[in-house]
C-alpha atoms as a PDB file:
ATOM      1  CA  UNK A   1      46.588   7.611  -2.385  1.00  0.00           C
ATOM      2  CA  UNK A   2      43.000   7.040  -1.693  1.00  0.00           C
ATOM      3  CA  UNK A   3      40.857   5.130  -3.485  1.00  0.00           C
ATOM      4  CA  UNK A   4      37.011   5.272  -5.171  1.00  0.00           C
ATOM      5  CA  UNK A   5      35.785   2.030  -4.243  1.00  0.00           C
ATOM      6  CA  UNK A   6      32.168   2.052  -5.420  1.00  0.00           C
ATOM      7  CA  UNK A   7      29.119   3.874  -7.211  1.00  0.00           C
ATOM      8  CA  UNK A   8      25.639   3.710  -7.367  1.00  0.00           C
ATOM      9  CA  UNK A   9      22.246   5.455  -8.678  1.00  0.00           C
ATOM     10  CA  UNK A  10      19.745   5.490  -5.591  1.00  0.00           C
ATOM     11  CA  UNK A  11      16.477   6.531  -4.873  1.00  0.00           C
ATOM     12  CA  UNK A  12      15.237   8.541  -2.377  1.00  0.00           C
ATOM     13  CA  UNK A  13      11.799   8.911  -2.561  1.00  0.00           C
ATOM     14  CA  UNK A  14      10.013   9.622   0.941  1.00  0.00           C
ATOM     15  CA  UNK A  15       7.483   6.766   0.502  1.00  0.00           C
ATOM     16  CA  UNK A  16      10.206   4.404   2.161  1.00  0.00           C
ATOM     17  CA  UNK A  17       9.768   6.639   5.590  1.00  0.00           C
ATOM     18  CA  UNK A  18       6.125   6.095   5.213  1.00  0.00           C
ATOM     19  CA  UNK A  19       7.204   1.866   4.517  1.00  0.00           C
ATOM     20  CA  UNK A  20       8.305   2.219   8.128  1.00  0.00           C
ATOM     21  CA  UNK A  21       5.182   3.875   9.648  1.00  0.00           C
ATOM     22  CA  UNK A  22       2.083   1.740  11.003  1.00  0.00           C
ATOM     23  CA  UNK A  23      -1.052   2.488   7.936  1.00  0.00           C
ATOM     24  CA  UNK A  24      -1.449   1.689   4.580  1.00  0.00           C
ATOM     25  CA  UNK A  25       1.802   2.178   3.814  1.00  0.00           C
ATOM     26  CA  UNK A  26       3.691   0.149   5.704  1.00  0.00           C
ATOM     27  CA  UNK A  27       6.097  -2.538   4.280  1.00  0.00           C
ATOM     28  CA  UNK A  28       5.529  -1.018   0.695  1.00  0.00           C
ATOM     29  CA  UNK A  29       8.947   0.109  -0.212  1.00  0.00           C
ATOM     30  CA  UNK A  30      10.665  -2.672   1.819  1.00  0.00           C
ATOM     31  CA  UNK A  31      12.673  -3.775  -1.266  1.00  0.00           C
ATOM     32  CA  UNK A  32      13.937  -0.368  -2.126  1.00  0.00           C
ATOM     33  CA  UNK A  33      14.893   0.007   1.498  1.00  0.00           C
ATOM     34  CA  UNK A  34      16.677  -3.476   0.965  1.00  0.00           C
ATOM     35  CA  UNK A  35      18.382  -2.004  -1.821  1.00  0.00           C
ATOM     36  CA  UNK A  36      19.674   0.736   0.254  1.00  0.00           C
ATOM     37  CA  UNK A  37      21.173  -1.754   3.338  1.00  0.00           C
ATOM     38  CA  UNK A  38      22.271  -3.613   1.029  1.00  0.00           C
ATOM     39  CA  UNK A  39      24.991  -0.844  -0.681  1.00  0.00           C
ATOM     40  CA  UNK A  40      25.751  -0.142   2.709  1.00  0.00           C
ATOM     41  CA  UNK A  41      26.822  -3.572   3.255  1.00  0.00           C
ATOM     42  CA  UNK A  42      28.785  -3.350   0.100  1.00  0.00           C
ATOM     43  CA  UNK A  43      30.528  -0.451   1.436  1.00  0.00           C
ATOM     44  CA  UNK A  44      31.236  -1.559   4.762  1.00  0.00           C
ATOM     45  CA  UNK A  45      32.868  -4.400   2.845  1.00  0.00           C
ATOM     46  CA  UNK A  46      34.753  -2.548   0.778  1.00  0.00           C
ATOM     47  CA  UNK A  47      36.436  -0.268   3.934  1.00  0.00           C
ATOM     48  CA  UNK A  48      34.333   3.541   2.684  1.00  0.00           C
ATOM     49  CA  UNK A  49      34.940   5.903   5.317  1.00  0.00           C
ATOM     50  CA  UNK A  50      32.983   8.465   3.789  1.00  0.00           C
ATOM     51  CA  UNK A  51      30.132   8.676   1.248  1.00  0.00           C
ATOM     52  CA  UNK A  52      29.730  11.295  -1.161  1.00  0.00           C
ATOM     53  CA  UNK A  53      25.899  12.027  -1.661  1.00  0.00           C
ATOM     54  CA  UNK A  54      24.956  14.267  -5.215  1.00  0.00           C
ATOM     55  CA  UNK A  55      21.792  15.230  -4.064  1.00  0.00           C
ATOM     56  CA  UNK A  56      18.859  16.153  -6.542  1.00  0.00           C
ATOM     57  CA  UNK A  57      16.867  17.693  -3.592  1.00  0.00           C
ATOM     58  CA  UNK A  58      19.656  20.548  -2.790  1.00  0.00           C
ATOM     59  CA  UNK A  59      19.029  23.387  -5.036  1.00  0.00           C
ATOM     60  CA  UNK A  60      21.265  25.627  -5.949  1.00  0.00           C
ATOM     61  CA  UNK A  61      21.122  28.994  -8.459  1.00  0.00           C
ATOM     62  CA  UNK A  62      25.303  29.750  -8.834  1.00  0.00           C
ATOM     63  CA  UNK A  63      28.011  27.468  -8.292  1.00  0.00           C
ATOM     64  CA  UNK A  64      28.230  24.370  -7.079  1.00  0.00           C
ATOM     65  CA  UNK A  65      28.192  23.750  -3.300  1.00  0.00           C
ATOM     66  CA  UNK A  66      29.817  20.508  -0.752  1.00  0.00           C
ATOM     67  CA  UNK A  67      27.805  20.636   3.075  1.00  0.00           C
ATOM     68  CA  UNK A  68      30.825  18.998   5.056  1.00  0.00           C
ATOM     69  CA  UNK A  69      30.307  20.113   8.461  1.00  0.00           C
ATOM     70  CA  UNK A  70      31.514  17.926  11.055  1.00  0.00           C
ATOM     71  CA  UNK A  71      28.542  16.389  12.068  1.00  0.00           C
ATOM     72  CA  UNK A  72      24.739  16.275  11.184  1.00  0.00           C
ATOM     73  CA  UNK A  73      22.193  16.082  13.455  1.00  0.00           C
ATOM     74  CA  UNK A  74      18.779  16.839  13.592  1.00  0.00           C
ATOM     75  CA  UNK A  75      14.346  16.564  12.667  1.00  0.00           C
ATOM     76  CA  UNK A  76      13.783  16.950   9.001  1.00  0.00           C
ATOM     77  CA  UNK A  77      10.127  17.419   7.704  1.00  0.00           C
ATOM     78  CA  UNK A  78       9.868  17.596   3.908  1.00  0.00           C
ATOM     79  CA  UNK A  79       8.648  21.148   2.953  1.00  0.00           C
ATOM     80  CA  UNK A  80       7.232  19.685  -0.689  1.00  0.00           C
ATOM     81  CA  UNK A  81       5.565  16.928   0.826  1.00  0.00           C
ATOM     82  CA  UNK A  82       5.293  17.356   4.553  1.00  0.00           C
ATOM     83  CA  UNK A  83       2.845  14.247   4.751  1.00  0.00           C
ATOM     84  CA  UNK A  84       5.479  12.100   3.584  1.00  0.00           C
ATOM     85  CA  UNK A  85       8.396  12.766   6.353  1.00  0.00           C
ATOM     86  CA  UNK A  86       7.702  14.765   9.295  1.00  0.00           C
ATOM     87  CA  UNK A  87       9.719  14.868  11.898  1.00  0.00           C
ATOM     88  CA  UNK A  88      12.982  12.145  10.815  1.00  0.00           C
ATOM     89  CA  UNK A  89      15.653  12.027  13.069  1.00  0.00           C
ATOM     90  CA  UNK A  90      18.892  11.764  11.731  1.00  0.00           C
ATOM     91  CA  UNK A  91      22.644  11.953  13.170  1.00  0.00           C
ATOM     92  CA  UNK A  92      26.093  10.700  11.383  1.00  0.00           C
ATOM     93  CA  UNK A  93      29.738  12.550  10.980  1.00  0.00           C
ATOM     94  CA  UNK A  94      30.716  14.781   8.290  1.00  0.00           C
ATOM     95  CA  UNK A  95      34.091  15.036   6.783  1.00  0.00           C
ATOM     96  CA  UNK A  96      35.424  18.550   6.542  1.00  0.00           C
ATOM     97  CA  UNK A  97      38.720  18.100   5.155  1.00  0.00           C
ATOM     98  CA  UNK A  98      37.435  15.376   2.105  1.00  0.00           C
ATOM     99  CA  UNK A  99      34.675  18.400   1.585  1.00  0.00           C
ATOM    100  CA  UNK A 100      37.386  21.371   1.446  1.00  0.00           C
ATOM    101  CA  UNK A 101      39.454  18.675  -0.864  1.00  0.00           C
ATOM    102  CA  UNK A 102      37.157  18.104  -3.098  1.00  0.00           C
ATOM    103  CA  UNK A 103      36.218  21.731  -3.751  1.00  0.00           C
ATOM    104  CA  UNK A 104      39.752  22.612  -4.393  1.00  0.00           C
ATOM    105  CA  UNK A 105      40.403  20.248  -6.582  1.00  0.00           C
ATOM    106  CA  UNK A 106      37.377  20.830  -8.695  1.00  0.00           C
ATOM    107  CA  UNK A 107      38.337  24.296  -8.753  1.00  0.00           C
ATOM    108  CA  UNK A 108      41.762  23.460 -10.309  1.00  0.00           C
ATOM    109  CA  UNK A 109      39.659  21.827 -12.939  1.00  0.00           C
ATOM    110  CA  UNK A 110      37.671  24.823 -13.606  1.00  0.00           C
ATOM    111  CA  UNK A 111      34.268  24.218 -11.842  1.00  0.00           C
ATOM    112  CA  UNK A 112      33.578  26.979  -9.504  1.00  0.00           C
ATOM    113  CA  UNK A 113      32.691  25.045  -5.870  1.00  0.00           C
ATOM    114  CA  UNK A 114      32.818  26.222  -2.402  1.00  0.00           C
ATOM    115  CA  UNK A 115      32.924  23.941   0.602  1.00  0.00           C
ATOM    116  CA  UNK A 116      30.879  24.731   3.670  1.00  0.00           C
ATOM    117  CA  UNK A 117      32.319  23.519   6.924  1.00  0.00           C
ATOM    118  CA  UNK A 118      31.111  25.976   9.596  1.00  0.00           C
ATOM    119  CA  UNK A 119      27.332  25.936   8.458  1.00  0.00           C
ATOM    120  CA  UNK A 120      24.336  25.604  10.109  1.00  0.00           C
ATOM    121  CA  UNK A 121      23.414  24.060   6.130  1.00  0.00           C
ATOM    122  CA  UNK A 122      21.502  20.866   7.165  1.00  0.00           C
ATOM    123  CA  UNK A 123      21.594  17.925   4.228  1.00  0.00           C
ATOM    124  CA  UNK A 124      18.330  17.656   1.919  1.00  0.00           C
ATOM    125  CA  UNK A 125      16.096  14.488   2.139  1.00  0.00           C
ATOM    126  CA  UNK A 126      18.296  13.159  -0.893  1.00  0.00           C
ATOM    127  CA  UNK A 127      20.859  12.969   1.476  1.00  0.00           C
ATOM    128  CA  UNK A 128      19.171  12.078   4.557  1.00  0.00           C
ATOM    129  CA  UNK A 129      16.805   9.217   3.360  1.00  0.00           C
ATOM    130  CA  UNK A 130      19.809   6.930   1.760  1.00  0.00           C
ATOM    131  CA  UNK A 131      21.799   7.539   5.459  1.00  0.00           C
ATOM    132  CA  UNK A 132      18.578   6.451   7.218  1.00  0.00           C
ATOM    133  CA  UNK A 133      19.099   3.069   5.711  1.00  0.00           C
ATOM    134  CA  UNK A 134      22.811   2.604   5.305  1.00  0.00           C
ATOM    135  CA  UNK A 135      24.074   4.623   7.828  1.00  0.00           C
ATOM    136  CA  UNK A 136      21.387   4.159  11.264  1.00  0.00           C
ATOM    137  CA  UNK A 137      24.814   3.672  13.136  1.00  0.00           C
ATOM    138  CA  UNK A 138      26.640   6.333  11.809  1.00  0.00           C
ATOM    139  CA  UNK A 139      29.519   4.185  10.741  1.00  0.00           C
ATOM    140  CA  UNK A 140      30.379   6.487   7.780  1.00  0.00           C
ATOM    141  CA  UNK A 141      31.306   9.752   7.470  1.00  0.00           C
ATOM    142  CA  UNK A 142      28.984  11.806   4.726  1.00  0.00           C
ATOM    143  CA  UNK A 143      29.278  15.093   2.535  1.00  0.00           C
ATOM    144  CA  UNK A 144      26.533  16.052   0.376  1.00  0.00           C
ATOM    145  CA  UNK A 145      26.911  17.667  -3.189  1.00  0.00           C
ATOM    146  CA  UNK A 146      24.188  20.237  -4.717  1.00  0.00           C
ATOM    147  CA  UNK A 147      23.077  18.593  -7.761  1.00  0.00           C
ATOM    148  CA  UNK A 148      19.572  20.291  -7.861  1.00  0.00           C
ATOM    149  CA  UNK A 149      21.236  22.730 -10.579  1.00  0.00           C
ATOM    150  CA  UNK A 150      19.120  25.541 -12.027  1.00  0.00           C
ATOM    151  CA  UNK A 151      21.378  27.436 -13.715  1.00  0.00           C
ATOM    152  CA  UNK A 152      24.470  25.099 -14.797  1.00  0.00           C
ATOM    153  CA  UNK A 153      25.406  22.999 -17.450  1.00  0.00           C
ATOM    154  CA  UNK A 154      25.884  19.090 -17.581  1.00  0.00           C
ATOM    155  CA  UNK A 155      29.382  19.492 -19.301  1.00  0.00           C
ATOM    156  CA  UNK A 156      30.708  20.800 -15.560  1.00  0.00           C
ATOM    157  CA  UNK A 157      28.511  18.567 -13.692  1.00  0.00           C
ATOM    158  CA  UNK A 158      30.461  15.597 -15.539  1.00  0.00           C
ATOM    159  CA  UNK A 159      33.463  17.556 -14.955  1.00  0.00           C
ATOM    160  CA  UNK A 160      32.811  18.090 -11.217  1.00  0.00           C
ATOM    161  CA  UNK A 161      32.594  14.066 -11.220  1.00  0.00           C
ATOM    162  CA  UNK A 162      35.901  13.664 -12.804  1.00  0.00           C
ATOM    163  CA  UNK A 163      37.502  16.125 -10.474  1.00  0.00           C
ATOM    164  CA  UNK A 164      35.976  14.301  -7.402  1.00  0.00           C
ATOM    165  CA  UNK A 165      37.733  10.946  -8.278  1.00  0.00           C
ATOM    166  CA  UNK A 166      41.038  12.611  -9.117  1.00  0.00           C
ATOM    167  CA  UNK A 167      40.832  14.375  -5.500  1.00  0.00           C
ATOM    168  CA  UNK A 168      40.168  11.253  -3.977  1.00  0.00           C
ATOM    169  CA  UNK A 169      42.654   9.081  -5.650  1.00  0.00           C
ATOM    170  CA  UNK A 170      45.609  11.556  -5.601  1.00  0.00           C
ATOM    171  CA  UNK A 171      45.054  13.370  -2.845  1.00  0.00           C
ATOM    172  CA  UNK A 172      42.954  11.527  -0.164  1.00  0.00           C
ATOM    173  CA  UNK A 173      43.908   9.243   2.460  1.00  0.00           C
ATOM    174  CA  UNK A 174      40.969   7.007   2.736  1.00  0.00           C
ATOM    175  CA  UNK A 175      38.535   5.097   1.263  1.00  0.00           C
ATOM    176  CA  UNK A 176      35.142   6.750  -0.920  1.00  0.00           C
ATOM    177  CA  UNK A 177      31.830   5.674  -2.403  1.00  0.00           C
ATOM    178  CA  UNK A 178      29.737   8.569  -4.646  1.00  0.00           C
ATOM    179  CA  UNK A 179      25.721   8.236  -5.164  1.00  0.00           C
ATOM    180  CA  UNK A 180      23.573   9.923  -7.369  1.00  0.00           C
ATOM    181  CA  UNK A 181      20.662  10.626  -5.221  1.00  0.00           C
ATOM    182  CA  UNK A 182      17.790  10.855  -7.727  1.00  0.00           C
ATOM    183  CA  UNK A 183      15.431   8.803  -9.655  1.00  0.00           C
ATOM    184  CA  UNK A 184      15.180   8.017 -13.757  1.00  0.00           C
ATOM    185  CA  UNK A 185      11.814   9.986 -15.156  1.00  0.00           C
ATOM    186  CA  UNK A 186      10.645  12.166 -12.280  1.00  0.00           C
ATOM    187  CA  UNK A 187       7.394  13.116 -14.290  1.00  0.00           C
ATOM    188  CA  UNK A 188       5.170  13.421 -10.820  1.00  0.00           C
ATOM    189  CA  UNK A 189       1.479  12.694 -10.912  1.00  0.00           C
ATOM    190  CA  UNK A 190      -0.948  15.296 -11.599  1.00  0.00           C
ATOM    191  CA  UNK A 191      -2.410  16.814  -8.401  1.00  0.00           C
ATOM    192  CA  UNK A 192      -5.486  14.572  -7.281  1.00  0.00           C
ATOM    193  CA  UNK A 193      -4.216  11.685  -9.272  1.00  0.00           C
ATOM    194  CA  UNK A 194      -1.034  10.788  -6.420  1.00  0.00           C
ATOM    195  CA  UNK A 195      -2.884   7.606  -4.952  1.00  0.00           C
ATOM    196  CA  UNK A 196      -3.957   5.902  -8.193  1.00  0.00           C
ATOM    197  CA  UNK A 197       0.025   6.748  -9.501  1.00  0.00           C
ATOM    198  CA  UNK A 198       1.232   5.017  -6.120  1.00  0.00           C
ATOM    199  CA  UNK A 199       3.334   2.339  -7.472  1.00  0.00           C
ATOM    200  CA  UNK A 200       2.659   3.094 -11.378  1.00  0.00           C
ATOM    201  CA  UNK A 201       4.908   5.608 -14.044  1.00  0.00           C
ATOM    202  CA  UNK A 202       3.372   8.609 -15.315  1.00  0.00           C
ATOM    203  CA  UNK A 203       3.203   7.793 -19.019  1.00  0.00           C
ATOM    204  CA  UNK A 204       3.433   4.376 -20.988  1.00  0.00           C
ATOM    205  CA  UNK A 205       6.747   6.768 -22.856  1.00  0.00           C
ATOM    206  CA  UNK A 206       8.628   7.712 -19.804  1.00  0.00           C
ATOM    207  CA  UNK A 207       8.160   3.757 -18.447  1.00  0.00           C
ATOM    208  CA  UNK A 208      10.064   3.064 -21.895  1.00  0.00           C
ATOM    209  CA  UNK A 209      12.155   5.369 -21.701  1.00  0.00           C
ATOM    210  CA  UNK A 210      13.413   4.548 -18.259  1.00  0.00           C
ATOM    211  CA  UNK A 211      13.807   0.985 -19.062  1.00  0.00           C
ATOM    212  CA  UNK A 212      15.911   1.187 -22.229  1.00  0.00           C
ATOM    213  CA  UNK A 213      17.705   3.437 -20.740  1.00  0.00           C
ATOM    214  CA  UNK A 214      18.482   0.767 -17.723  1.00  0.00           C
ATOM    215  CA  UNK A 215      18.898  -1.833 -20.662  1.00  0.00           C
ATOM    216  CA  UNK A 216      22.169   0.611 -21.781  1.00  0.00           C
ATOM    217  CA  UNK A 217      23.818   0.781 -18.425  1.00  0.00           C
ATOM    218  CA  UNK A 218      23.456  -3.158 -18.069  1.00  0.00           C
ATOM    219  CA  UNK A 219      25.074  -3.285 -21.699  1.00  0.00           C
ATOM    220  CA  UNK A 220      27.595  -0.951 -20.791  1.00  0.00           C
ATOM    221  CA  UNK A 221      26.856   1.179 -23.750  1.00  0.00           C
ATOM    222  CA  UNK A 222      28.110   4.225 -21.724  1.00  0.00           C
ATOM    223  CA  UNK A 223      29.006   6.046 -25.413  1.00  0.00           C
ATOM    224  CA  UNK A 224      25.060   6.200 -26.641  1.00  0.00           C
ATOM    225  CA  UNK A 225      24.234   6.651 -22.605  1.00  0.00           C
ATOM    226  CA  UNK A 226      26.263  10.255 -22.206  1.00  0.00           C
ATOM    227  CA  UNK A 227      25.565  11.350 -25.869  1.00  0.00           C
ATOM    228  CA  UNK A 228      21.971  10.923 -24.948  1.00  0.00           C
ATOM    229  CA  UNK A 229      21.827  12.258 -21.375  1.00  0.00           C
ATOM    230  CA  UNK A 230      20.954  16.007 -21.989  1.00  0.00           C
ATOM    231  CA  UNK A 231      17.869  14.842 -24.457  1.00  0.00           C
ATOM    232  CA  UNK A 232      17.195  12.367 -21.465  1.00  0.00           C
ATOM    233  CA  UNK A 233      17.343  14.650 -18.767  1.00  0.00           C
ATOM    234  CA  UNK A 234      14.799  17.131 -20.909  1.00  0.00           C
ATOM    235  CA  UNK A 235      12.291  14.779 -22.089  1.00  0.00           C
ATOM    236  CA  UNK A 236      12.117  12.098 -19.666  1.00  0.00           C
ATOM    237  CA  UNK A 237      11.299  15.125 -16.657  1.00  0.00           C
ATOM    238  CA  UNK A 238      15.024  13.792 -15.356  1.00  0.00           C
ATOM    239  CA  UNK A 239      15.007  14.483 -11.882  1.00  0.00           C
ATOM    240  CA  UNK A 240      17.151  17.355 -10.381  1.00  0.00           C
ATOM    241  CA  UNK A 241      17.867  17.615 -14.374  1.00  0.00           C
ATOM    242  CA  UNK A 242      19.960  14.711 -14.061  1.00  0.00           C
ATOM    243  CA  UNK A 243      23.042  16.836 -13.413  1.00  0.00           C
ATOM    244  CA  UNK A 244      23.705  13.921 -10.108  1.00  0.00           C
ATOM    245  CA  UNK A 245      23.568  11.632 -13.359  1.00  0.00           C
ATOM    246  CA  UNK A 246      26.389  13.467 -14.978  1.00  0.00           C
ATOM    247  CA  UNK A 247      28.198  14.178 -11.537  1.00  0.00           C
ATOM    248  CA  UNK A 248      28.168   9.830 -11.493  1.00  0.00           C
ATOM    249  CA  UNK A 249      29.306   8.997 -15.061  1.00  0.00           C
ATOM    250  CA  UNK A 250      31.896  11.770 -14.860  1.00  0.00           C
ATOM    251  CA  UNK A 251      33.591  10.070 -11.797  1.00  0.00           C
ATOM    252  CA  UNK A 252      33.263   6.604 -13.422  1.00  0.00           C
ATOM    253  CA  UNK A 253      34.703   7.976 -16.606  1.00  0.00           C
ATOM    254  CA  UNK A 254      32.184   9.262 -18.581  1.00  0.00           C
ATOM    255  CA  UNK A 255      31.910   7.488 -22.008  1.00  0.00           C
ATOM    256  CA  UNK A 256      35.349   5.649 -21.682  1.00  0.00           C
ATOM    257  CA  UNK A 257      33.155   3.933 -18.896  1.00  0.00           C
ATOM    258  CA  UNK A 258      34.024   0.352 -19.545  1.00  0.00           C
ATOM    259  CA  UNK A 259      31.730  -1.000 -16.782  1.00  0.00           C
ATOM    260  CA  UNK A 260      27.956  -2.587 -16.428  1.00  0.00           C
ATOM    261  CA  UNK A 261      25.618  -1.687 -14.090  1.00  0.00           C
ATOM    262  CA  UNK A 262      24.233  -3.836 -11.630  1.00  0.00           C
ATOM    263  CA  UNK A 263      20.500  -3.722 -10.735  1.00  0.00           C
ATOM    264  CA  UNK A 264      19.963  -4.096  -6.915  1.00  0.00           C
ATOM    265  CA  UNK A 265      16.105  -2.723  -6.437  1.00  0.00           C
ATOM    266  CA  UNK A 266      14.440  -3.442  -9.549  1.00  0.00           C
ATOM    267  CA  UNK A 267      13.065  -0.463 -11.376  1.00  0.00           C
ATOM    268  CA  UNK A 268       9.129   0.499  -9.521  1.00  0.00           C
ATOM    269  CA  UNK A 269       7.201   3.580 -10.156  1.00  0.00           C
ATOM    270  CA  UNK A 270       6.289   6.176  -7.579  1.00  0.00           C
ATOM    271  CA  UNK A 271       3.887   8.798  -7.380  1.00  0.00           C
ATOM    272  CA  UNK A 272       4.427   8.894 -11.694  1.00  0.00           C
ATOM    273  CA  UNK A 273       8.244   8.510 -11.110  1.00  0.00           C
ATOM    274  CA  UNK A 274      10.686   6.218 -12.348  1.00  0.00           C
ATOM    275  CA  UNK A 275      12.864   4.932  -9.606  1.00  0.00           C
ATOM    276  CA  UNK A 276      15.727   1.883  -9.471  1.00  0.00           C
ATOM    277  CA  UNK A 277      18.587   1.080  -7.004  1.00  0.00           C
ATOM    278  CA  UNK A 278      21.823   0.664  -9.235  1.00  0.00           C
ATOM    279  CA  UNK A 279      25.501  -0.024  -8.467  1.00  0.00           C
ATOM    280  CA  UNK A 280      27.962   1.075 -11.230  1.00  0.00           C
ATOM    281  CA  UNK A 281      31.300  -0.895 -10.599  1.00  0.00           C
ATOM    282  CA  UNK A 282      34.042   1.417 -10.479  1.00  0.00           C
ATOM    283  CA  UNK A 283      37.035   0.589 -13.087  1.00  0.00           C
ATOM    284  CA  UNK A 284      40.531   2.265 -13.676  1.00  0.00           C
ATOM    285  CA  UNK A 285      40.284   5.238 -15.672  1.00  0.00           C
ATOM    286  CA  UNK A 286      42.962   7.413 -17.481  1.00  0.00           C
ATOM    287  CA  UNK A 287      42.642  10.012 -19.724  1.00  0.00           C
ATOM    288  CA  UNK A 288      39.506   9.504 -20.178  1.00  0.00           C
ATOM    289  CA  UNK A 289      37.340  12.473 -22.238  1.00  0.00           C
ATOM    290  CA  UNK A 290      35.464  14.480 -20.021  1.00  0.00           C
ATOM    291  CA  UNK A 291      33.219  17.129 -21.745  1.00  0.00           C
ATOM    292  CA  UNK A 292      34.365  20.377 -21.737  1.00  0.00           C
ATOM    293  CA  UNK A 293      34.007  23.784 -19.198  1.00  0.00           C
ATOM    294  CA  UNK A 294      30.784  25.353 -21.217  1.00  0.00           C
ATOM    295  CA  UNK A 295      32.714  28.673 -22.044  1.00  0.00           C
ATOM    296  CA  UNK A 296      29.431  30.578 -23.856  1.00  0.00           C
ATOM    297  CA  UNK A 297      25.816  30.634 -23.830  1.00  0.00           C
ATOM    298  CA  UNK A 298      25.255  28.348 -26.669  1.00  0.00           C
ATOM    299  CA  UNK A 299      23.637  25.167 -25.753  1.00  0.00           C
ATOM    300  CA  UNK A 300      24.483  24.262 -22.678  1.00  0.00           C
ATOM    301  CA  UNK A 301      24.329  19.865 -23.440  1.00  0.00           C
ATOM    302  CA  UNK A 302      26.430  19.875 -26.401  1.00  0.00           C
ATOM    303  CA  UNK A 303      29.177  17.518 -25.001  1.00  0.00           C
ATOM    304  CA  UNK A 304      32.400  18.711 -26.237  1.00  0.00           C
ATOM    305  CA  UNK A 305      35.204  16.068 -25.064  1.00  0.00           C
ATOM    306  CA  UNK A 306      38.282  16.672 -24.046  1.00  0.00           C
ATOM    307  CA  UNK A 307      41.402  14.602 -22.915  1.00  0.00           C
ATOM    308  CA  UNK A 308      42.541  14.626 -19.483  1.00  0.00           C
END
């Protein structure tokens, strides 16, 4: 019925609030912000209605949780770095029924998610900075995904992805795009050391990492990608623990992912993070192998695949 018209891996990183601002700053992160309008064009294009936001900033300790109240409005100041963003305004629509929709339906696929559509729950900066860009007239509707996971396993994140895209597809009457709201390495600079890390990566091994990494996803090599991911997400400080990363590859398909990633903001360091626009182009999928529900405490990134 409905249909999952694109995918993308932003960043979110607060320095493109300060890009706006009058001081030092300003202008800095202009092509990351282009990055962002630019999606938003894409989507616009494409006929989205709503946008599905896996934020890395929203974290959560049991279960995974969907903010789709009807509407969002509001100041946001960052409490982790309150010199960054102060005081944003934001406002744009929410979309209770896709929210209580997808929850079900990842439910039925044995991911334990609740939908929240009579919250006072307002959306984390991984949410709000991508909307600031793409969505300043509040053109789409939004619903924002935890995918700040402390206590969860990749297996259901990718699994919560897949679900997403069947709910939309079978049972939605409209038109979607998903994000994964989070950077590559997210390795921050040592306290004191911020300023001189500005526009630079922590490490000369995370910059590497990152960037062979990107070199995969423009190869389409989506098989060494997701057998690599939980090693990734560990060693390369993967932000949010790259469970938004898994949320995105599960609802393009996981490893039977036959597409190539498209670079829109080149990749730029940020305060010791790795950071990159990216759109994934979304390509039928059927049966594809999803890993499977972790069922014990053994290790919790051993990707077990199974057909559905």
């Amino acid at each position: 019925m409905g249909r999952l018209a694109l995918a993308a891996k932003l960043t979110h990183v607060p320095s493109m609030y300060l890009s706006e601002l009058d001081g030092p700053r300003k202008g800095t992160r202009q092509d990351a912000i282009a990055g962002h309008v630019e999606i938003g064009q894409r989507c616009r294009a494409l006929g989205v209605d709503t946008l599905v936001v896996f934020d890395t900033h929203w974290l959560v300790n049991a279960n995974y949780h969907i903010n789709c109240a009807p509407t969002f409005k509001g100041r946001y100041t960052s409490n982790e770095l309150p010199h960054f963003i102060s005081n944003m305004a934001y406002e744009f629509p929410g979309n209770p029924g896709l929210g209580q929709l997808l929850a079900r339906k990842c439910n039925e696929f044995g991911v334990e998610t609740l939908a929240h559509d009579r919250t006072t729950l307002a959306p984390e900066y991984g949410t709000l900075v991508p909307m600031r860009y793409m969505n300043a007239d509040r053109h789409f509707k939004v619903v924002s995904v935890s995918a700040l996971c402390m206590a969860h396993y990749l297996n259901d994140s990718a699994r919560l992805g897949w679900a997403i895209r069947r709910a939309i597809e079978d049972d939605y009457d409209g038109t979607v795009a998903v994000f994964a709201s989070g950077s590559l390495s997210h390795r921050f600079a040592q306290n004191g050391l911020a300023p001189e890390f500005a526009f630079r990566i922590w490490s000369p091994f995370l910059e590497a990492l990152d960037r062979e990494v990107i070199r995969i996803w423009q190869a389409g090599d989506w098989k060494t990608f997701c057998g690599m991911l939980p090693e990734y997400a560990a060693k390369g400080h993967g932000e949010g623990f790259m469970h938004d990363t898994a949320m995105l590859l599960g609802a393009l398909g996981w490893s039977d992912y036959d597409g190539k990633a498209e670079v829109v903001t080149p990749y730029f360091g940020a305060s010791g993070t790795g950071q990159i626009n990216a759109v994934f182009p979304v390509t039928a999928q059927t049966g594809v192998a999803i890993p499977a529900a972790q069922a014990s405490a053994a290790d919790g990134y051993t990707a077990i695949a199974t057909r559905l």
